[in-house]
PDB file of N, CA and C in Angstrom:
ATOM      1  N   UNK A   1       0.836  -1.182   0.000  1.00  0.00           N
ATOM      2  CA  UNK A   1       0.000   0.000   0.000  1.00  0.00           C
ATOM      3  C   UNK A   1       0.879   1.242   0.000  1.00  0.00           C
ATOM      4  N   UNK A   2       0.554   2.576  -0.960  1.00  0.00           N
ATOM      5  CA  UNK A   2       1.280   3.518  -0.771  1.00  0.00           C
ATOM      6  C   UNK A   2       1.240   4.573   0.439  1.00  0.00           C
ATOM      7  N   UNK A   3       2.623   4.642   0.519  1.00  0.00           N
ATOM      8  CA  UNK A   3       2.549   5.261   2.057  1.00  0.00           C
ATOM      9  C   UNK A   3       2.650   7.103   1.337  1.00  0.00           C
ATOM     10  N   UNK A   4       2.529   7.489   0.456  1.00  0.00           N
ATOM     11  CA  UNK A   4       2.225   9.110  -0.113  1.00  0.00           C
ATOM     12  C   UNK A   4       1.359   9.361  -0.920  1.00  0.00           C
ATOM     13  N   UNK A   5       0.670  10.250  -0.890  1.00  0.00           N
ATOM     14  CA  UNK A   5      -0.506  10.493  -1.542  1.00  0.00           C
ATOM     15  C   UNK A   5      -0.024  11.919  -2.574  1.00  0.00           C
ATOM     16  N   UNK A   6      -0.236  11.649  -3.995  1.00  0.00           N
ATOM     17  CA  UNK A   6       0.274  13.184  -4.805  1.00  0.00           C
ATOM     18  C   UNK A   6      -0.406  14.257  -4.601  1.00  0.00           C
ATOM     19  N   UNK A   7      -0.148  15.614  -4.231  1.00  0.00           N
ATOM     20  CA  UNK A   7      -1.244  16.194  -4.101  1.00  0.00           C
ATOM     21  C   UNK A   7      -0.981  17.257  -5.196  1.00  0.00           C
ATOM     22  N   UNK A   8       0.210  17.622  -5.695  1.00  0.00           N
ATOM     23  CA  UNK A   8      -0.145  18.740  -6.987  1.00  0.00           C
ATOM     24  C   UNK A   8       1.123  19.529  -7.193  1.00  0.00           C
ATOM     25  N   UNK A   9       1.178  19.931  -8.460  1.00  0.00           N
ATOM     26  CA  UNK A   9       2.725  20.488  -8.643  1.00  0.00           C
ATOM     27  C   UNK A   9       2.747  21.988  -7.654  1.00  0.00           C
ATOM     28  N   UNK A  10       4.075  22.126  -8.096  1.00  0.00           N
ATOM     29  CA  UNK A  10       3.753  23.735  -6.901  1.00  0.00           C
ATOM     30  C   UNK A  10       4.676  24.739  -8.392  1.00  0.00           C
ATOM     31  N   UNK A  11       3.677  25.884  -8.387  1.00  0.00           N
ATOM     32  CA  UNK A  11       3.839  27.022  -9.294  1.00  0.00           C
ATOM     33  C   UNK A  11       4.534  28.471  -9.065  1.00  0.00           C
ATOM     34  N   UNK A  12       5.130  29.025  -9.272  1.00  0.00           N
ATOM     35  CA  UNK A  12       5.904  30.243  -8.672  1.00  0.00           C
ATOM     36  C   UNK A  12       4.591  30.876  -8.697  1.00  0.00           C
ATOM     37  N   UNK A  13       4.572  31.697  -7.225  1.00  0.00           N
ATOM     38  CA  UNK A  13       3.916  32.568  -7.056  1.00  0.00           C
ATOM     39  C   UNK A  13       3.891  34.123  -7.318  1.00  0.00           C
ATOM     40  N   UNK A  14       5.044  34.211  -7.223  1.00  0.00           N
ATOM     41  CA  UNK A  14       5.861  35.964  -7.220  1.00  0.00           C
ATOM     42  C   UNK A  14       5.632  36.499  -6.143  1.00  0.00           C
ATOM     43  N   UNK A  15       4.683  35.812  -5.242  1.00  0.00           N
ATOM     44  CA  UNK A  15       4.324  37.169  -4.362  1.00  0.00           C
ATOM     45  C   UNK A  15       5.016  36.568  -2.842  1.00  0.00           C
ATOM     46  N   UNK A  16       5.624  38.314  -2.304  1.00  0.00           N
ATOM     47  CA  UNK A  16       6.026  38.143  -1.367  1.00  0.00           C
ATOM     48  C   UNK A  16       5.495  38.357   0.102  1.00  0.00           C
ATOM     49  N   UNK A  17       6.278  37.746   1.182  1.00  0.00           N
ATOM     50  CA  UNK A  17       5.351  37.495   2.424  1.00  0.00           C
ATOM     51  C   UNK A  17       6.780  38.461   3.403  1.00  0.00           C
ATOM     52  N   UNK A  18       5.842  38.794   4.601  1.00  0.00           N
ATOM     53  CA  UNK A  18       6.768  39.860   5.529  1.00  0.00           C
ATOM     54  C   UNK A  18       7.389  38.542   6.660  1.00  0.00           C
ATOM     55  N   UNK A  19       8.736  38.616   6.633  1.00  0.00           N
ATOM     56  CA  UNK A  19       9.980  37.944   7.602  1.00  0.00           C
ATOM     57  C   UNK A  19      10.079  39.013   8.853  1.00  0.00           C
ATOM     58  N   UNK A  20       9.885  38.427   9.923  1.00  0.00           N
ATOM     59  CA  UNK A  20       9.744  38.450  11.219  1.00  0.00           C
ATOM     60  C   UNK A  20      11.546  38.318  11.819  1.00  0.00           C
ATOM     61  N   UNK A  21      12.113  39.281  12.277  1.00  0.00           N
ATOM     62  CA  UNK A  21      13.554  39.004  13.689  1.00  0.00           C
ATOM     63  C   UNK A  21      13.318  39.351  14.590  1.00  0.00           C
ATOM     64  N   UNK A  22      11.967  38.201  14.489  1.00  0.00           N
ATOM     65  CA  UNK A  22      11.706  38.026  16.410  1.00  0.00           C
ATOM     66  C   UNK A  22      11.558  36.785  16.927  1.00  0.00           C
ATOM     67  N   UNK A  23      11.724  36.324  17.689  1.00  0.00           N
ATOM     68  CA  UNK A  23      10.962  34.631  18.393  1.00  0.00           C
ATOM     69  C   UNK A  23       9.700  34.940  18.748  1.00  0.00           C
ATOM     70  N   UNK A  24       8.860  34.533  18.332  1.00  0.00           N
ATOM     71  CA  UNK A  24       7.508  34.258  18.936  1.00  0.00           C
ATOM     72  C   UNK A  24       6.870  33.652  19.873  1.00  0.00           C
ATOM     73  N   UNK A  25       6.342  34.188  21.257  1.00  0.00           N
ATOM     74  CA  UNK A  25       5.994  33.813  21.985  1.00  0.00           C
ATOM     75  C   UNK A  25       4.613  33.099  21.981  1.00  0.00           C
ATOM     76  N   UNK A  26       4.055  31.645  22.234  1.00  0.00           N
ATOM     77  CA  UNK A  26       3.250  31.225  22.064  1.00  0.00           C
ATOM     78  C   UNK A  26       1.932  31.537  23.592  1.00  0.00           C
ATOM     79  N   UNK A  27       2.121  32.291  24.091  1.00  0.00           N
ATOM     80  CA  UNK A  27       1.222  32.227  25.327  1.00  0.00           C
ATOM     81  C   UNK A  27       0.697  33.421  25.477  1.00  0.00           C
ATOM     82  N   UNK A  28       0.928  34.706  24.734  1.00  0.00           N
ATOM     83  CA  UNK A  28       0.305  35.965  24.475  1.00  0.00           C
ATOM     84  C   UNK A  28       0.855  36.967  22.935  1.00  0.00           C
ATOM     85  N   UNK A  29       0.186  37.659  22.836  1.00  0.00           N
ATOM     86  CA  UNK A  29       0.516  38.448  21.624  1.00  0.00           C
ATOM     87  C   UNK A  29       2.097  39.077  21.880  1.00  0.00           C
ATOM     88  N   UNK A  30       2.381  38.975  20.211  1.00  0.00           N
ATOM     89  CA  UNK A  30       4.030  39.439  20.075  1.00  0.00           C
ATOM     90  C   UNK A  30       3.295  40.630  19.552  1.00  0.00           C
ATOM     91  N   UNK A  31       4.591  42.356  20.118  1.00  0.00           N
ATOM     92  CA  UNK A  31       4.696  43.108  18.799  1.00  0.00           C
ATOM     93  C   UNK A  31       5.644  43.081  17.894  1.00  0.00           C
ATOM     94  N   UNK A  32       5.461  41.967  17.443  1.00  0.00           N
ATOM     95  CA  UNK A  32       6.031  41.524  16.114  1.00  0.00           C
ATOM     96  C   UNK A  32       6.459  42.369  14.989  1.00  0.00           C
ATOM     97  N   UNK A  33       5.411  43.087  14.509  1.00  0.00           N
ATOM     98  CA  UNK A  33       5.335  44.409  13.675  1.00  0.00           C
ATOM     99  C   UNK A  33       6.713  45.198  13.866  1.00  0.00           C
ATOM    100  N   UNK A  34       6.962  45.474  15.076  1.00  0.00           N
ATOM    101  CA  UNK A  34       7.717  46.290  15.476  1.00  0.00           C
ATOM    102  C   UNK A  34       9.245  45.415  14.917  1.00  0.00           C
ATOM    103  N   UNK A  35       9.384  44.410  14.619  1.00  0.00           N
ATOM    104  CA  UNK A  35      10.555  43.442  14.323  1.00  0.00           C
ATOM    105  C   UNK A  35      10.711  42.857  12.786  1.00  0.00           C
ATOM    106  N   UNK A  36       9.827  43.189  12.085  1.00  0.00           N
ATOM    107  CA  UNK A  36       9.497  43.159  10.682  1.00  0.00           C
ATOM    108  C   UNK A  36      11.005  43.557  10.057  1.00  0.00           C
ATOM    109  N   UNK A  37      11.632  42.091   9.782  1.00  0.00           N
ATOM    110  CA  UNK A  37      13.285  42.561   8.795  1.00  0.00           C
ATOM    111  C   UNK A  37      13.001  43.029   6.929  1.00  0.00           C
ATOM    112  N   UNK A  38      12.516  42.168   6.756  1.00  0.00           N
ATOM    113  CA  UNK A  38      12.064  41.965   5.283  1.00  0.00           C
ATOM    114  C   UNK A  38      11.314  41.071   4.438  1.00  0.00           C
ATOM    115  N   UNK A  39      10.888  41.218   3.274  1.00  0.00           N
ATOM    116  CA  UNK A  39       9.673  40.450   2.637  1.00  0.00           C
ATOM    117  C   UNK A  39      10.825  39.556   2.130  1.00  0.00           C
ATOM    118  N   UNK A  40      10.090  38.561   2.198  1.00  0.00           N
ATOM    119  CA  UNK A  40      10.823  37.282   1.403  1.00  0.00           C
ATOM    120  C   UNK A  40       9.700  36.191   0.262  1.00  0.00           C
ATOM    121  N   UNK A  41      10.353  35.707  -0.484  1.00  0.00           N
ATOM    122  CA  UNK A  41       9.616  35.264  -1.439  1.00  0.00           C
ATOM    123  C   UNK A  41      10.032  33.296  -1.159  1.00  0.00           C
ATOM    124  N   UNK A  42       8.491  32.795  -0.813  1.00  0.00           N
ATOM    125  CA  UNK A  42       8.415  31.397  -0.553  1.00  0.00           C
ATOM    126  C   UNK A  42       9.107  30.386  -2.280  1.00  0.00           C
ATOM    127  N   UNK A  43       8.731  31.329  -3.145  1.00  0.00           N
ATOM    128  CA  UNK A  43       9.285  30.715  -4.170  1.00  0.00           C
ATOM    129  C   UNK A  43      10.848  30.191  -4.096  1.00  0.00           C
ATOM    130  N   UNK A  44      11.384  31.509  -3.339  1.00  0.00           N
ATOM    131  CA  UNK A  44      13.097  31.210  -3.322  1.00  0.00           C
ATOM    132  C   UNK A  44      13.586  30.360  -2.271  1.00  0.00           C
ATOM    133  N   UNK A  45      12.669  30.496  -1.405  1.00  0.00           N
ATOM    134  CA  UNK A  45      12.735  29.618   0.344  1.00  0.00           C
ATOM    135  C   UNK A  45      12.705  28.142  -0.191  1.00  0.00           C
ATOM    136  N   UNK A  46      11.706  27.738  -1.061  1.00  0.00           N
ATOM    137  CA  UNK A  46      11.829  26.327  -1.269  1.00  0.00           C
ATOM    138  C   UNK A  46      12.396  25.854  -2.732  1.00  0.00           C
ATOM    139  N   UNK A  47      12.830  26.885  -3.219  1.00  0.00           N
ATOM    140  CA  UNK A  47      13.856  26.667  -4.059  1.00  0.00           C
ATOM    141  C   UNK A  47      12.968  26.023  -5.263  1.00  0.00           C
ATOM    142  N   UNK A  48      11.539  26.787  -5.462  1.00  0.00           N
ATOM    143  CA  UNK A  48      10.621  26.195  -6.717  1.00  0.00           C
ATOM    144  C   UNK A  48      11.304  26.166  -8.034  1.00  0.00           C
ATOM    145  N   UNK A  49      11.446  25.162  -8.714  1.00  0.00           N
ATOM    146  CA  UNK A  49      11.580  24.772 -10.309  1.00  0.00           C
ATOM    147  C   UNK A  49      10.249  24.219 -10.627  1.00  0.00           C
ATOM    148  N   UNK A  50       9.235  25.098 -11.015  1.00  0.00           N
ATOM    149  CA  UNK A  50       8.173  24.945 -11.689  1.00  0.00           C
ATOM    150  C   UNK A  50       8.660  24.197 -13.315  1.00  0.00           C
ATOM    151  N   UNK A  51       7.962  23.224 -13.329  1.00  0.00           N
ATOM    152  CA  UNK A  51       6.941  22.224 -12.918  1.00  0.00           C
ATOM    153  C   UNK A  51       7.707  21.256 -12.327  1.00  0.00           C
ATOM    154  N   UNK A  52       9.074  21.040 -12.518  1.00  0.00           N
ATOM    155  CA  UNK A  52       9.451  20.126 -11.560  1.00  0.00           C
ATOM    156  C   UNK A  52       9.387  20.031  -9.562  1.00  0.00           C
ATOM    157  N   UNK A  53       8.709  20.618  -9.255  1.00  0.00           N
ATOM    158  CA  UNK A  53       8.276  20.377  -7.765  1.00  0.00           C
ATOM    159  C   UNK A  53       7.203  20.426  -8.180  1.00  0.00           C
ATOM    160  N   UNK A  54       6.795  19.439  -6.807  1.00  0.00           N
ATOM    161  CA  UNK A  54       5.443  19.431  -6.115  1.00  0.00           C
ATOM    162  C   UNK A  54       5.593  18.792  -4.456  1.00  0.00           C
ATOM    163  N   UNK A  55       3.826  18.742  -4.490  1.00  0.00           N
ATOM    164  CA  UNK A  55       3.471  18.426  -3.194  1.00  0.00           C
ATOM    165  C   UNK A  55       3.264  16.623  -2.797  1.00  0.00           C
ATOM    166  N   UNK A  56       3.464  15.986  -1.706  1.00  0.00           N
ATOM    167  CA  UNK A  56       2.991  14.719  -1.099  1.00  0.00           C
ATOM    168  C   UNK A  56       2.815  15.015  -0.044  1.00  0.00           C
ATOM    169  N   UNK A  57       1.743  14.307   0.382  1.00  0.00           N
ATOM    170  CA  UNK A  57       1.292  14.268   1.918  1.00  0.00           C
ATOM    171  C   UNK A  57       1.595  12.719   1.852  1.00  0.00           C
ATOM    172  N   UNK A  58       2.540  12.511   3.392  1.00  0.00           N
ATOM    173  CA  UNK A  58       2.481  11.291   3.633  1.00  0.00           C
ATOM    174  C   UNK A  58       1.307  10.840   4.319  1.00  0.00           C
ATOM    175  N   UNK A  59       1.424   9.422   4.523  1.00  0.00           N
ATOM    176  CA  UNK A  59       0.654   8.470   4.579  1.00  0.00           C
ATOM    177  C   UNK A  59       1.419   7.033   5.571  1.00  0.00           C
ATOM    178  N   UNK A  60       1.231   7.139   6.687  1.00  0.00           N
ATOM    179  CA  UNK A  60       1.556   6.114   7.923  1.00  0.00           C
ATOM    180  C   UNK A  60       2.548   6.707   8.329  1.00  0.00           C
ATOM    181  N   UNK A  61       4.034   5.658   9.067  1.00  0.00           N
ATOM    182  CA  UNK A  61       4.802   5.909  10.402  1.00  0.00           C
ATOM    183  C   UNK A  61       5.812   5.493   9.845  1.00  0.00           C
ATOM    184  N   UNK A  62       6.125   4.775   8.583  1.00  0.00           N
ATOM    185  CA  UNK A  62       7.380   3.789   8.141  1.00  0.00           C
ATOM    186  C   UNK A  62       9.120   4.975   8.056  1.00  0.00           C
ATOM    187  N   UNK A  63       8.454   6.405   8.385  1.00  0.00           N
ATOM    188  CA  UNK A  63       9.939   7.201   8.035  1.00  0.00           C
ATOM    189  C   UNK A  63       9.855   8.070   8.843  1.00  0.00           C
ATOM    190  N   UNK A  64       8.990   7.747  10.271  1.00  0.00           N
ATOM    191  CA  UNK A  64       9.295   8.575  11.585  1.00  0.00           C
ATOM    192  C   UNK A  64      10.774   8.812  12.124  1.00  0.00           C
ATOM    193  N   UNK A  65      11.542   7.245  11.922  1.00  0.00           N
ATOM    194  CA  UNK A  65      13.182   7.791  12.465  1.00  0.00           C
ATOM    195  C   UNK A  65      13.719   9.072  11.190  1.00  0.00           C
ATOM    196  N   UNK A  66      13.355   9.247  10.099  1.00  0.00           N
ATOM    197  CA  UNK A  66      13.674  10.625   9.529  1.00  0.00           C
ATOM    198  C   UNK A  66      12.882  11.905   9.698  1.00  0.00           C
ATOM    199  N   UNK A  67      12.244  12.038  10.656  1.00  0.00           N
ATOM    200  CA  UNK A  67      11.502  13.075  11.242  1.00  0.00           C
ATOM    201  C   UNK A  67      10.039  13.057   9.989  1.00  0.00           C
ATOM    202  N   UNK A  68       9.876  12.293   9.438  1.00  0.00           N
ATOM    203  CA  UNK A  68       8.914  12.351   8.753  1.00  0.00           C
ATOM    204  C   UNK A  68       7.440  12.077   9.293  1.00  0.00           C
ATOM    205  N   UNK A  69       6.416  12.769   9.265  1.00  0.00           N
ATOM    206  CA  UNK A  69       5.467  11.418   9.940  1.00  0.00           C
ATOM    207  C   UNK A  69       4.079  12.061   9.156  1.00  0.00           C
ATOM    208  N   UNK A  70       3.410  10.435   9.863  1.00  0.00           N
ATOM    209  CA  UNK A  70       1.759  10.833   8.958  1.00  0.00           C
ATOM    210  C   UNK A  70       1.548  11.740   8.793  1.00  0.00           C
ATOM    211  N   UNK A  71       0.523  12.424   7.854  1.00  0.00           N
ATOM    212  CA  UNK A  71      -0.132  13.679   7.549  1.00  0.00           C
ATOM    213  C   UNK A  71       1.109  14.755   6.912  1.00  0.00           C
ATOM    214  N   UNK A  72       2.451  14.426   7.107  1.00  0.00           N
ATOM    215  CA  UNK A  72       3.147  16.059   6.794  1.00  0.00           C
ATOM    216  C   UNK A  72       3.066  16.102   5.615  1.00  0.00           C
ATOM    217  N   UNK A  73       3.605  17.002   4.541  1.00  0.00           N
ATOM    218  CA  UNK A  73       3.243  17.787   3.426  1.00  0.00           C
ATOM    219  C   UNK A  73       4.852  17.428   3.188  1.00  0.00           C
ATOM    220  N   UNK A  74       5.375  16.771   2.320  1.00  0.00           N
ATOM    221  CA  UNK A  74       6.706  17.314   1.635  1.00  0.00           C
ATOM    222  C   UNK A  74       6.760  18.087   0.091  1.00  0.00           C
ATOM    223  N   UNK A  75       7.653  18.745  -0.080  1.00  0.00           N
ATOM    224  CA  UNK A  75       8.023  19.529  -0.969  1.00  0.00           C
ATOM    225  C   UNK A  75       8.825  18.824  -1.701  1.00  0.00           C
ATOM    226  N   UNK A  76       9.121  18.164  -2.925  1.00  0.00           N
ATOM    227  CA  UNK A  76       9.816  17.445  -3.492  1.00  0.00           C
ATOM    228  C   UNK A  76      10.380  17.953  -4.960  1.00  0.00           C
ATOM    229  N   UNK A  77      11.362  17.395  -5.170  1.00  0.00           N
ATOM    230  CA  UNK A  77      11.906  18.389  -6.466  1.00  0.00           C
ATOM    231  C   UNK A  77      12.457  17.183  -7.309  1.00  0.00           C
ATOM    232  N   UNK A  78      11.700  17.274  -8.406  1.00  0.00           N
ATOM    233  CA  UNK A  78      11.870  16.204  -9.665  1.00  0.00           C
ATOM    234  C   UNK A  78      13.766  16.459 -10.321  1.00  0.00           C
ATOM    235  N   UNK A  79      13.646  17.729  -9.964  1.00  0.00           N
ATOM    236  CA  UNK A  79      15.096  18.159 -10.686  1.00  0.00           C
ATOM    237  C   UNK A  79      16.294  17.891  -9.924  1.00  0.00           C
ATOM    238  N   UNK A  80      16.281  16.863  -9.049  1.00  0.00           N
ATOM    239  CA  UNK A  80      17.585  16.553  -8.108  1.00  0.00           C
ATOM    240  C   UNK A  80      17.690  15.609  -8.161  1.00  0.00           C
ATOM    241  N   UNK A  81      19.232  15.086  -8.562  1.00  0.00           N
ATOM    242  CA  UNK A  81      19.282  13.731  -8.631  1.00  0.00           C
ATOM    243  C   UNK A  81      19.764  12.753  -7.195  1.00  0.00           C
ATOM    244  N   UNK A  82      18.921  11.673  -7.292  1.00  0.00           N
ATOM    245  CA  UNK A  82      18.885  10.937  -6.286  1.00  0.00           C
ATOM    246  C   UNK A  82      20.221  10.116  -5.777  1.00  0.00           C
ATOM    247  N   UNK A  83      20.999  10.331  -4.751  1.00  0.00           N
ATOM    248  CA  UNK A  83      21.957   9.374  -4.456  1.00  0.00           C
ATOM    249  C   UNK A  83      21.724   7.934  -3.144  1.00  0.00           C
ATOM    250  N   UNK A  84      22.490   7.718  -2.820  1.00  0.00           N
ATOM    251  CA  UNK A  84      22.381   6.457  -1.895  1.00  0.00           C
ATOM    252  C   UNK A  84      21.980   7.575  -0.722  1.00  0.00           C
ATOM    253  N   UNK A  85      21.355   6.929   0.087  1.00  0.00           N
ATOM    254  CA  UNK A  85      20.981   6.961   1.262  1.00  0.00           C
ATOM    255  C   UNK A  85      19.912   8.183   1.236  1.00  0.00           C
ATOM    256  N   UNK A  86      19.779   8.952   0.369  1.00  0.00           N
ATOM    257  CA  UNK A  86      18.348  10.069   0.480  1.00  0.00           C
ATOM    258  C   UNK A  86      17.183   9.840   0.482  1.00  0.00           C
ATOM    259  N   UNK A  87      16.573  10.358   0.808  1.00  0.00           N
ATOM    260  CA  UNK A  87      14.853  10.549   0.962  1.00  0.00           C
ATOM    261  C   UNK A  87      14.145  10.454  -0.232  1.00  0.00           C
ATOM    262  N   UNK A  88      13.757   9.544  -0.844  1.00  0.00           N
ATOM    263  CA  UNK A  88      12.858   9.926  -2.098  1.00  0.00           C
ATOM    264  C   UNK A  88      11.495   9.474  -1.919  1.00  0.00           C
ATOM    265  N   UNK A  89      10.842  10.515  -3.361  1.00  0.00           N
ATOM    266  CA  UNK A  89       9.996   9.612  -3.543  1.00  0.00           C
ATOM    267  C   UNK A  89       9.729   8.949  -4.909  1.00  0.00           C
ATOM    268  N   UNK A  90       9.379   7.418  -4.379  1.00  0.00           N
ATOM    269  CA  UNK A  90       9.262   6.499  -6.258  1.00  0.00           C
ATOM    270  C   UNK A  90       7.807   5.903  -6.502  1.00  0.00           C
ATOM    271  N   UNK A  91       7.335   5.846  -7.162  1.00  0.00           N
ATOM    272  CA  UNK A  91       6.563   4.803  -7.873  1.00  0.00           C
ATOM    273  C   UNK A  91       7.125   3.726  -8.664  1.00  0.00           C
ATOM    274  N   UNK A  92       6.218   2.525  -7.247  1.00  0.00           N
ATOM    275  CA  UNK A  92       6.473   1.120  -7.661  1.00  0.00           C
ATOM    276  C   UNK A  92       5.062   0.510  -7.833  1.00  0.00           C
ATOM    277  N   UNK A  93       4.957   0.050  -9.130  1.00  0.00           N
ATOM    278  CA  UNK A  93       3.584  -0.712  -9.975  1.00  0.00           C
ATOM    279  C   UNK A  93       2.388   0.054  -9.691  1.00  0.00           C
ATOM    280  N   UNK A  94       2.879   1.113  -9.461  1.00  0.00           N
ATOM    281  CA  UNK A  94       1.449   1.923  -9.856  1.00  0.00           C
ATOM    282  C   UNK A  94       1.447   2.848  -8.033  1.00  0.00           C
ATOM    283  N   UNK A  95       1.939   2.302  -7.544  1.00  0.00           N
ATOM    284  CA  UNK A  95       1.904   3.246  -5.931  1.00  0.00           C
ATOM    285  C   UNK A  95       2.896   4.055  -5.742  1.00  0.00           C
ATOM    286  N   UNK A  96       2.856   4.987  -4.960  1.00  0.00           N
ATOM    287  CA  UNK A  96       3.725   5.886  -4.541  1.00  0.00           C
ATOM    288  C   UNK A  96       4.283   5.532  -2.721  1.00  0.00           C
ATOM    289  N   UNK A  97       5.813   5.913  -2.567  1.00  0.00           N
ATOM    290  CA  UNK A  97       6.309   5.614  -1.600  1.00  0.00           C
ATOM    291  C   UNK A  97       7.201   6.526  -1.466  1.00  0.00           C
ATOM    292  N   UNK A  98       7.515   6.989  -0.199  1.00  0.00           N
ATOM    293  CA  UNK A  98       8.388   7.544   0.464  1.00  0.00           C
ATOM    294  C   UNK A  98       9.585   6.732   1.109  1.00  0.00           C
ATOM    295  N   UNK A  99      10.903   6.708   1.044  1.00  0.00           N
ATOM    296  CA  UNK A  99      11.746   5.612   1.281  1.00  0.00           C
ATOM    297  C   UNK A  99      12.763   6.407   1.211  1.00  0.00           C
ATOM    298  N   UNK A 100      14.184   5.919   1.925  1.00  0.00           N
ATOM    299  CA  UNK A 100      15.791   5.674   1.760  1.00  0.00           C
ATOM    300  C   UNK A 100      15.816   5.546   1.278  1.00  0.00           C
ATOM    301  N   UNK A 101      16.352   5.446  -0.206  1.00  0.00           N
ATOM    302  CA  UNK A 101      17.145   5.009  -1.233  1.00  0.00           C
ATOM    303  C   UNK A 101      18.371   4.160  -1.069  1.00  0.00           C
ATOM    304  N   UNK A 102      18.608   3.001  -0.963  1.00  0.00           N
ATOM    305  CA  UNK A 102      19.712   2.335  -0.769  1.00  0.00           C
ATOM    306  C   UNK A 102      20.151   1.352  -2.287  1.00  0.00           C
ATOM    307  N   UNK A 103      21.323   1.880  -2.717  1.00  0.00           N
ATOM    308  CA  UNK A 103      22.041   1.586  -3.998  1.00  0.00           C
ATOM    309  C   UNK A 103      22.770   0.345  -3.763  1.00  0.00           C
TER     310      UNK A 103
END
């Protein structure tokens, strides 16, 4: 059974979002505003090569020792080539999997 589910290529957006040099406190409001460094663009953060990236949401527990786990969202890039021991993802007979790569 496949342990990733495809969910869709990812497209440059152009548009940029405001970067925070502050830590955020989770137990009351930050003035954050006041710490606003600069806009940054998610396109460059995840390093988009439209159409070669997209999205998977995994699916079970099999790559928890790589910090991976059910439900997360990976970002994957068709344009990198795969060596021994990395994270990929393949289709085998028709399913999709998240795995080590071992050569």
């Amino acid at each position: 059974m496949s342990n990733a589910v495809f969910i869709g290529t990812v497209m440059p957006s152009g548009q940029l979002i405001s970067c925070f040099d502050a830590l955020v406190s989770a137990g009351f409001p930050s003035p954050a505003l006041e710490h606003m460094e600069q806009k940054i663009s998610l396109d460059q953060l995840l390093d988009v090569h439209a159409p070669h990236t997209y999205l998977v949401r995994v699916r079970g527990d099999s790559m928890t020792g790589a910090g991976i786990h059910d439900g997360d969202i990976l970002v994957v890039s068709r344009a990198l080539t795969a060596g021994h021991g990395d994270i990929v993802v393949a289709a085998v007979n028709g399913e999709v999997f998240v795995k080590r790569l071992i050569r």
